[in-house]
C-alpha atoms as a PDB file:
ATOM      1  CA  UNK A   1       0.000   0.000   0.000  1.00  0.00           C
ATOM      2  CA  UNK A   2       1.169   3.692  -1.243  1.00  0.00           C
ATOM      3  CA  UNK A   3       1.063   5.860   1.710  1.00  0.00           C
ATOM      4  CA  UNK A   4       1.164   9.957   2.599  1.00  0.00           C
ATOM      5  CA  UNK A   5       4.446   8.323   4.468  1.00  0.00           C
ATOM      6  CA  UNK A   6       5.977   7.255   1.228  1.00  0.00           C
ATOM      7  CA  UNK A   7       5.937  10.640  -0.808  1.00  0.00           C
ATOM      8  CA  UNK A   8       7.830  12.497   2.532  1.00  0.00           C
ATOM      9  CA  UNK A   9      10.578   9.323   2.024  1.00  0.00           C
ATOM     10  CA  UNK A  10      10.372  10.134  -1.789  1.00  0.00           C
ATOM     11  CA  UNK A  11      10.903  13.970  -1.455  1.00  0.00           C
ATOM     12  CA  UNK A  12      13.754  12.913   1.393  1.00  0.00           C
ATOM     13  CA  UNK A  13      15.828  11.143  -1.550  1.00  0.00           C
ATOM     14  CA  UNK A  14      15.950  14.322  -3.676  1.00  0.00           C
ATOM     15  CA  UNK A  15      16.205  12.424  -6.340  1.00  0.00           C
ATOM     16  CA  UNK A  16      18.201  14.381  -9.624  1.00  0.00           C
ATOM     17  CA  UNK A  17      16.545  14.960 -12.757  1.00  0.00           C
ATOM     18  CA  UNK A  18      13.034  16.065 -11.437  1.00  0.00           C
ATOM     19  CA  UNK A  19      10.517  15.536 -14.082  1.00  0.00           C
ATOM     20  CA  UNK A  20       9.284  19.151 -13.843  1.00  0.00           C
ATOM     21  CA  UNK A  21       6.323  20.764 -15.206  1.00  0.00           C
ATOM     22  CA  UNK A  22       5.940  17.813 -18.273  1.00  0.00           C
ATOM     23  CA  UNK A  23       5.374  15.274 -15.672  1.00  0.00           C
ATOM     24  CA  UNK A  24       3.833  14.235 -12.631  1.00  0.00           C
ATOM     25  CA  UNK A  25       3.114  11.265 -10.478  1.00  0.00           C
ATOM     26  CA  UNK A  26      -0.197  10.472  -8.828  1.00  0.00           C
ATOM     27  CA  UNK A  27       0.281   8.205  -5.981  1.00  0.00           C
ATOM     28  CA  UNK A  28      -2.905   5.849  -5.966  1.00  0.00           C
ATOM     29  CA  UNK A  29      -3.225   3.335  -3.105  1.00  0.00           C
ATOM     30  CA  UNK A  30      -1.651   0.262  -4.854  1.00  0.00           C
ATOM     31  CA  UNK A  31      -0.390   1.854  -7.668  1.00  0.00           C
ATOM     32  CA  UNK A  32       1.728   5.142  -8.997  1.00  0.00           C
ATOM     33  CA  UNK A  33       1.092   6.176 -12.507  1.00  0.00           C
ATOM     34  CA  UNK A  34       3.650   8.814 -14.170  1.00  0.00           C
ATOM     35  CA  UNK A  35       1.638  11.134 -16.254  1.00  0.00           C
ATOM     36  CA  UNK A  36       3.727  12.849 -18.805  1.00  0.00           C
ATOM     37  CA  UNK A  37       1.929  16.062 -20.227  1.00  0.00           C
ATOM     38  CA  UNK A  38       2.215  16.857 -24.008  1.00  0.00           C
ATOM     39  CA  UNK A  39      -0.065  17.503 -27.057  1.00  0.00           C
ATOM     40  CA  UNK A  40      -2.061  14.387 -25.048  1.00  0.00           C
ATOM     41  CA  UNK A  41      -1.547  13.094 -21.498  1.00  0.00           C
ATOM     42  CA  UNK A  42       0.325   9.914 -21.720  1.00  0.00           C
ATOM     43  CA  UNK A  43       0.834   7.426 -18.674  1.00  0.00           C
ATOM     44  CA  UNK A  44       3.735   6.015 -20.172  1.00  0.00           C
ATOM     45  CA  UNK A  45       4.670   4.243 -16.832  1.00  0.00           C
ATOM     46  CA  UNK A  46       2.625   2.461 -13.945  1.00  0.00           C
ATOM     47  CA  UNK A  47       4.177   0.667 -10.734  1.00  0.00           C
ATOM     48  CA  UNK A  48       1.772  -1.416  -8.706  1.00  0.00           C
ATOM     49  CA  UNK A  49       2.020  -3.793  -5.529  1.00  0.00           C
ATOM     50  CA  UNK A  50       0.711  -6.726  -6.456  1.00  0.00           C
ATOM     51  CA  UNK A  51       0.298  -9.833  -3.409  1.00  0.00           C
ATOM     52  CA  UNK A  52       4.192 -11.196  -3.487  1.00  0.00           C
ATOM     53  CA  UNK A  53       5.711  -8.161  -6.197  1.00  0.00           C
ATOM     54  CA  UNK A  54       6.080  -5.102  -7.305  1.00  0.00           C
ATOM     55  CA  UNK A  55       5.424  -4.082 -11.395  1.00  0.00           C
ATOM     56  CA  UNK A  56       6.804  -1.378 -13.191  1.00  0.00           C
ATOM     57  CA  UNK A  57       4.929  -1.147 -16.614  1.00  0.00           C
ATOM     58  CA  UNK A  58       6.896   0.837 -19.662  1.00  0.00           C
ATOM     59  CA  UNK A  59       4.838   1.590 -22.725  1.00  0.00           C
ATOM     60  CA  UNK A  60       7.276   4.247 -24.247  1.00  0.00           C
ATOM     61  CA  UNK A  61      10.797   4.889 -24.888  1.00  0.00           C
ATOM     62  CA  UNK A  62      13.140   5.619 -21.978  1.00  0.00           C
ATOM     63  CA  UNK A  63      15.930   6.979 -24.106  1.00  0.00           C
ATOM     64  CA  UNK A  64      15.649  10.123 -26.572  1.00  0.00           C
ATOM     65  CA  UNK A  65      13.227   9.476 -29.463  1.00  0.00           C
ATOM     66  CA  UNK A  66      15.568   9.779 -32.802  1.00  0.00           C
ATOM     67  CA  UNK A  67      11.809  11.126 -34.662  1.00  0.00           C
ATOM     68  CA  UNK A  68      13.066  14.633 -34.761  1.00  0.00           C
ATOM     69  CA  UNK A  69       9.468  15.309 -35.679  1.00  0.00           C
ATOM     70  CA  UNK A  70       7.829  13.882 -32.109  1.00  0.00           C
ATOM     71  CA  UNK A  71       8.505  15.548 -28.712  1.00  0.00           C
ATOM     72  CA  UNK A  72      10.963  13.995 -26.274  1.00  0.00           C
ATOM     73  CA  UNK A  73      10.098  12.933 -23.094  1.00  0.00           C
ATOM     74  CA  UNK A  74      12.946  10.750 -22.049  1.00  0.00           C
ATOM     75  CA  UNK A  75      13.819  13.055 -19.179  1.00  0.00           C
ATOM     76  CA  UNK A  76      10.765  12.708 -17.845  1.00  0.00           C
ATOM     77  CA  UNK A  77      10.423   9.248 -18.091  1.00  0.00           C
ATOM     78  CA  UNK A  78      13.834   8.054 -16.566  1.00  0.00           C
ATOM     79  CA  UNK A  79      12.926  10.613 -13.623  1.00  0.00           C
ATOM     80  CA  UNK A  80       9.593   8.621 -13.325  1.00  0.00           C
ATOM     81  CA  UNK A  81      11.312   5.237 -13.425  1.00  0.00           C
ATOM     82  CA  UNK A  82      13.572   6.218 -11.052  1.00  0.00           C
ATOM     83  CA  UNK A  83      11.278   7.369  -8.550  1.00  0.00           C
ATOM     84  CA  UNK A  84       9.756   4.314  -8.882  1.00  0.00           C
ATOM     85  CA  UNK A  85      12.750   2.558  -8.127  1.00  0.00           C
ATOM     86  CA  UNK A  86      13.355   4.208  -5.060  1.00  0.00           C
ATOM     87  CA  UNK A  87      10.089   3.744  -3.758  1.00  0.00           C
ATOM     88  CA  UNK A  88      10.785   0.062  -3.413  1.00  0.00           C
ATOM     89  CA  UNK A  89      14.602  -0.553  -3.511  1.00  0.00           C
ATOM     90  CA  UNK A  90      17.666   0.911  -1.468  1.00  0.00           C
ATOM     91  CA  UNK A  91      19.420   0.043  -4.194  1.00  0.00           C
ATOM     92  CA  UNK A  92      17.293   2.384  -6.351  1.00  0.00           C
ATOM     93  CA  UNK A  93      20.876   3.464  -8.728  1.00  0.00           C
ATOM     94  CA  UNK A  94      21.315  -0.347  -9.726  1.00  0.00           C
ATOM     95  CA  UNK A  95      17.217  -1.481 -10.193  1.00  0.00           C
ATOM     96  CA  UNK A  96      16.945   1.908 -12.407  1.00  0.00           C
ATOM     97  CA  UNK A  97      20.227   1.185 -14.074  1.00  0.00           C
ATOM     98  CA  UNK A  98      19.306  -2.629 -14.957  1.00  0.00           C
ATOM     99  CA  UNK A  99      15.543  -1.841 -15.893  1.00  0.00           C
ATOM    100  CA  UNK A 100      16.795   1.037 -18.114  1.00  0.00           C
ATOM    101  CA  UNK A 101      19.668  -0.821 -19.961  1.00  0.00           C
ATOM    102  CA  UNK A 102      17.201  -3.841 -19.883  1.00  0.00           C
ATOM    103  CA  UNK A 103      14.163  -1.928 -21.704  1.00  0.00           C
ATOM    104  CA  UNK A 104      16.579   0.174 -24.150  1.00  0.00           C
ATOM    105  CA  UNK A 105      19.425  -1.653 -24.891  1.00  0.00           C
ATOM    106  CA  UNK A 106      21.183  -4.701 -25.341  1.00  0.00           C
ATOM    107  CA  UNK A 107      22.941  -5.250 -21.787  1.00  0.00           C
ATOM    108  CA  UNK A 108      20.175  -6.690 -19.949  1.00  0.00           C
ATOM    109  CA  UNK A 109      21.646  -7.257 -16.580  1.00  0.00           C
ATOM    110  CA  UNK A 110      20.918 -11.008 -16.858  1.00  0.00           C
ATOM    111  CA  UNK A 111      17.392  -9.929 -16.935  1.00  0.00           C
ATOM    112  CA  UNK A 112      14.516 -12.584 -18.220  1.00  0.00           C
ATOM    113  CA  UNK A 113      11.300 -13.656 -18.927  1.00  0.00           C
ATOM    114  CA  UNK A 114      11.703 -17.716 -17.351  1.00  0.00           C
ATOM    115  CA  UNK A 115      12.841 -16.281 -13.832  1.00  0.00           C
ATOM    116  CA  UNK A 116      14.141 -14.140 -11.412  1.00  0.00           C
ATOM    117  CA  UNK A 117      17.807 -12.458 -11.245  1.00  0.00           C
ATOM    118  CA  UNK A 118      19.302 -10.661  -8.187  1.00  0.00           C
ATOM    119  CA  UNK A 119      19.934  -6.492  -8.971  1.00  0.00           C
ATOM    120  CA  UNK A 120      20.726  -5.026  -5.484  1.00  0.00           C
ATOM    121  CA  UNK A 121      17.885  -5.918  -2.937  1.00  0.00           C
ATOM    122  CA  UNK A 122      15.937  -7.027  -5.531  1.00  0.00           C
ATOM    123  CA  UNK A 123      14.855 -10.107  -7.882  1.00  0.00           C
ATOM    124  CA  UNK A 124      13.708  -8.758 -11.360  1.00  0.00           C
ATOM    125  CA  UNK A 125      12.083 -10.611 -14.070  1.00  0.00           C
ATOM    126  CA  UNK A 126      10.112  -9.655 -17.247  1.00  0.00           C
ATOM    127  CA  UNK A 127       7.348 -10.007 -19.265  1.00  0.00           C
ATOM    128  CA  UNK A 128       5.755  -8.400 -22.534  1.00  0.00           C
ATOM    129  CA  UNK A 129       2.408  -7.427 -22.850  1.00  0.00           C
ATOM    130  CA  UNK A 130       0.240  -7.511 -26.198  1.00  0.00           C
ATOM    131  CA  UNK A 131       4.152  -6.618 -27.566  1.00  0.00           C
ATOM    132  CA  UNK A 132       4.146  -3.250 -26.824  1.00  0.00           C
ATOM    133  CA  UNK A 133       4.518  -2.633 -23.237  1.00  0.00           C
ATOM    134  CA  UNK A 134       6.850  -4.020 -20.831  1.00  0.00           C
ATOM    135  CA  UNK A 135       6.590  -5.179 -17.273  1.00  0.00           C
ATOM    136  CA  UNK A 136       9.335  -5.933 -15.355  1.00  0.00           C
ATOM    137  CA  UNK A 137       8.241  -7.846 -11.737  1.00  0.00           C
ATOM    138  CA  UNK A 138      10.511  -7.068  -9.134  1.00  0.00           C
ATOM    139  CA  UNK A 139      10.130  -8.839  -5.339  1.00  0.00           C
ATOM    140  CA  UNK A 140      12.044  -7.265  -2.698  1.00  0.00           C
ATOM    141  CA  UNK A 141      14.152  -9.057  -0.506  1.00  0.00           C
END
């Protein structure tokens, strides 16, 4: 459960790269959804507590968009993913750093769909949904 607690231990980490006024998270009680704001409001990423796990859902790019012709929100979205990460990891720098490399290039930090692998305090596994979003499933040790 997301708690009143949890965005004072959020806004304690000070976490770089603030996502500023193109982005925003709204703290639900089992779930955080980052909102990016653009021509249309996009909820490019979702972390839930589900009964054993956590899931961080990515339906967008994390890195720059090379489409010189659509807006870039990568900023914004690895400042989202890393909040996430530090809402359920002390070791927020290595979970943001595997799910990142994991989602946009090819280093995937052992990473898998069949089962879990150790990153910090965490085990991480993935899975793809309907092939366009991904959701990695993280349990905390």
């Amino acid at each position: 459960m997301f708690s009143e607690q949890l965005k004072k231990d959020i806004a304690a980490k000070k976490i770089e790269r603030n996502p500023g006024e193109d982005a925003g998270i709204i703290i639900l009680d089992n779930s955080m959804i980052g909102q990016i704001h653009g021509s249309v409001n996009l909820s490019p990423l979702i972390l839930s507590k589900e009964n054993d796990h956590y899931e961080i859902y990515i339906s967008s790019r994390l890195s720059k968009n090379p489409n010189k012709n659509q807006a870039d929100y990568s900023k914004e979205a690895q400042a989202i993913l890393r909040v996430f990460c530090a809402s359920i990891s002390n070791s927020e720098d290595e979970l943001f750093t595997a799910i990142y490399e994991s989602a946009e290039t090819d280093n995937t930090h052992g990473i898998n769909k069949n089962s879990y692998v150790t990153i910090g305090d965490c085990q991480v596994k993935y899975r793809v949904e309907q092939g366009q979003a991904v959701i990695y499933q993280i349990k905390v040790k």
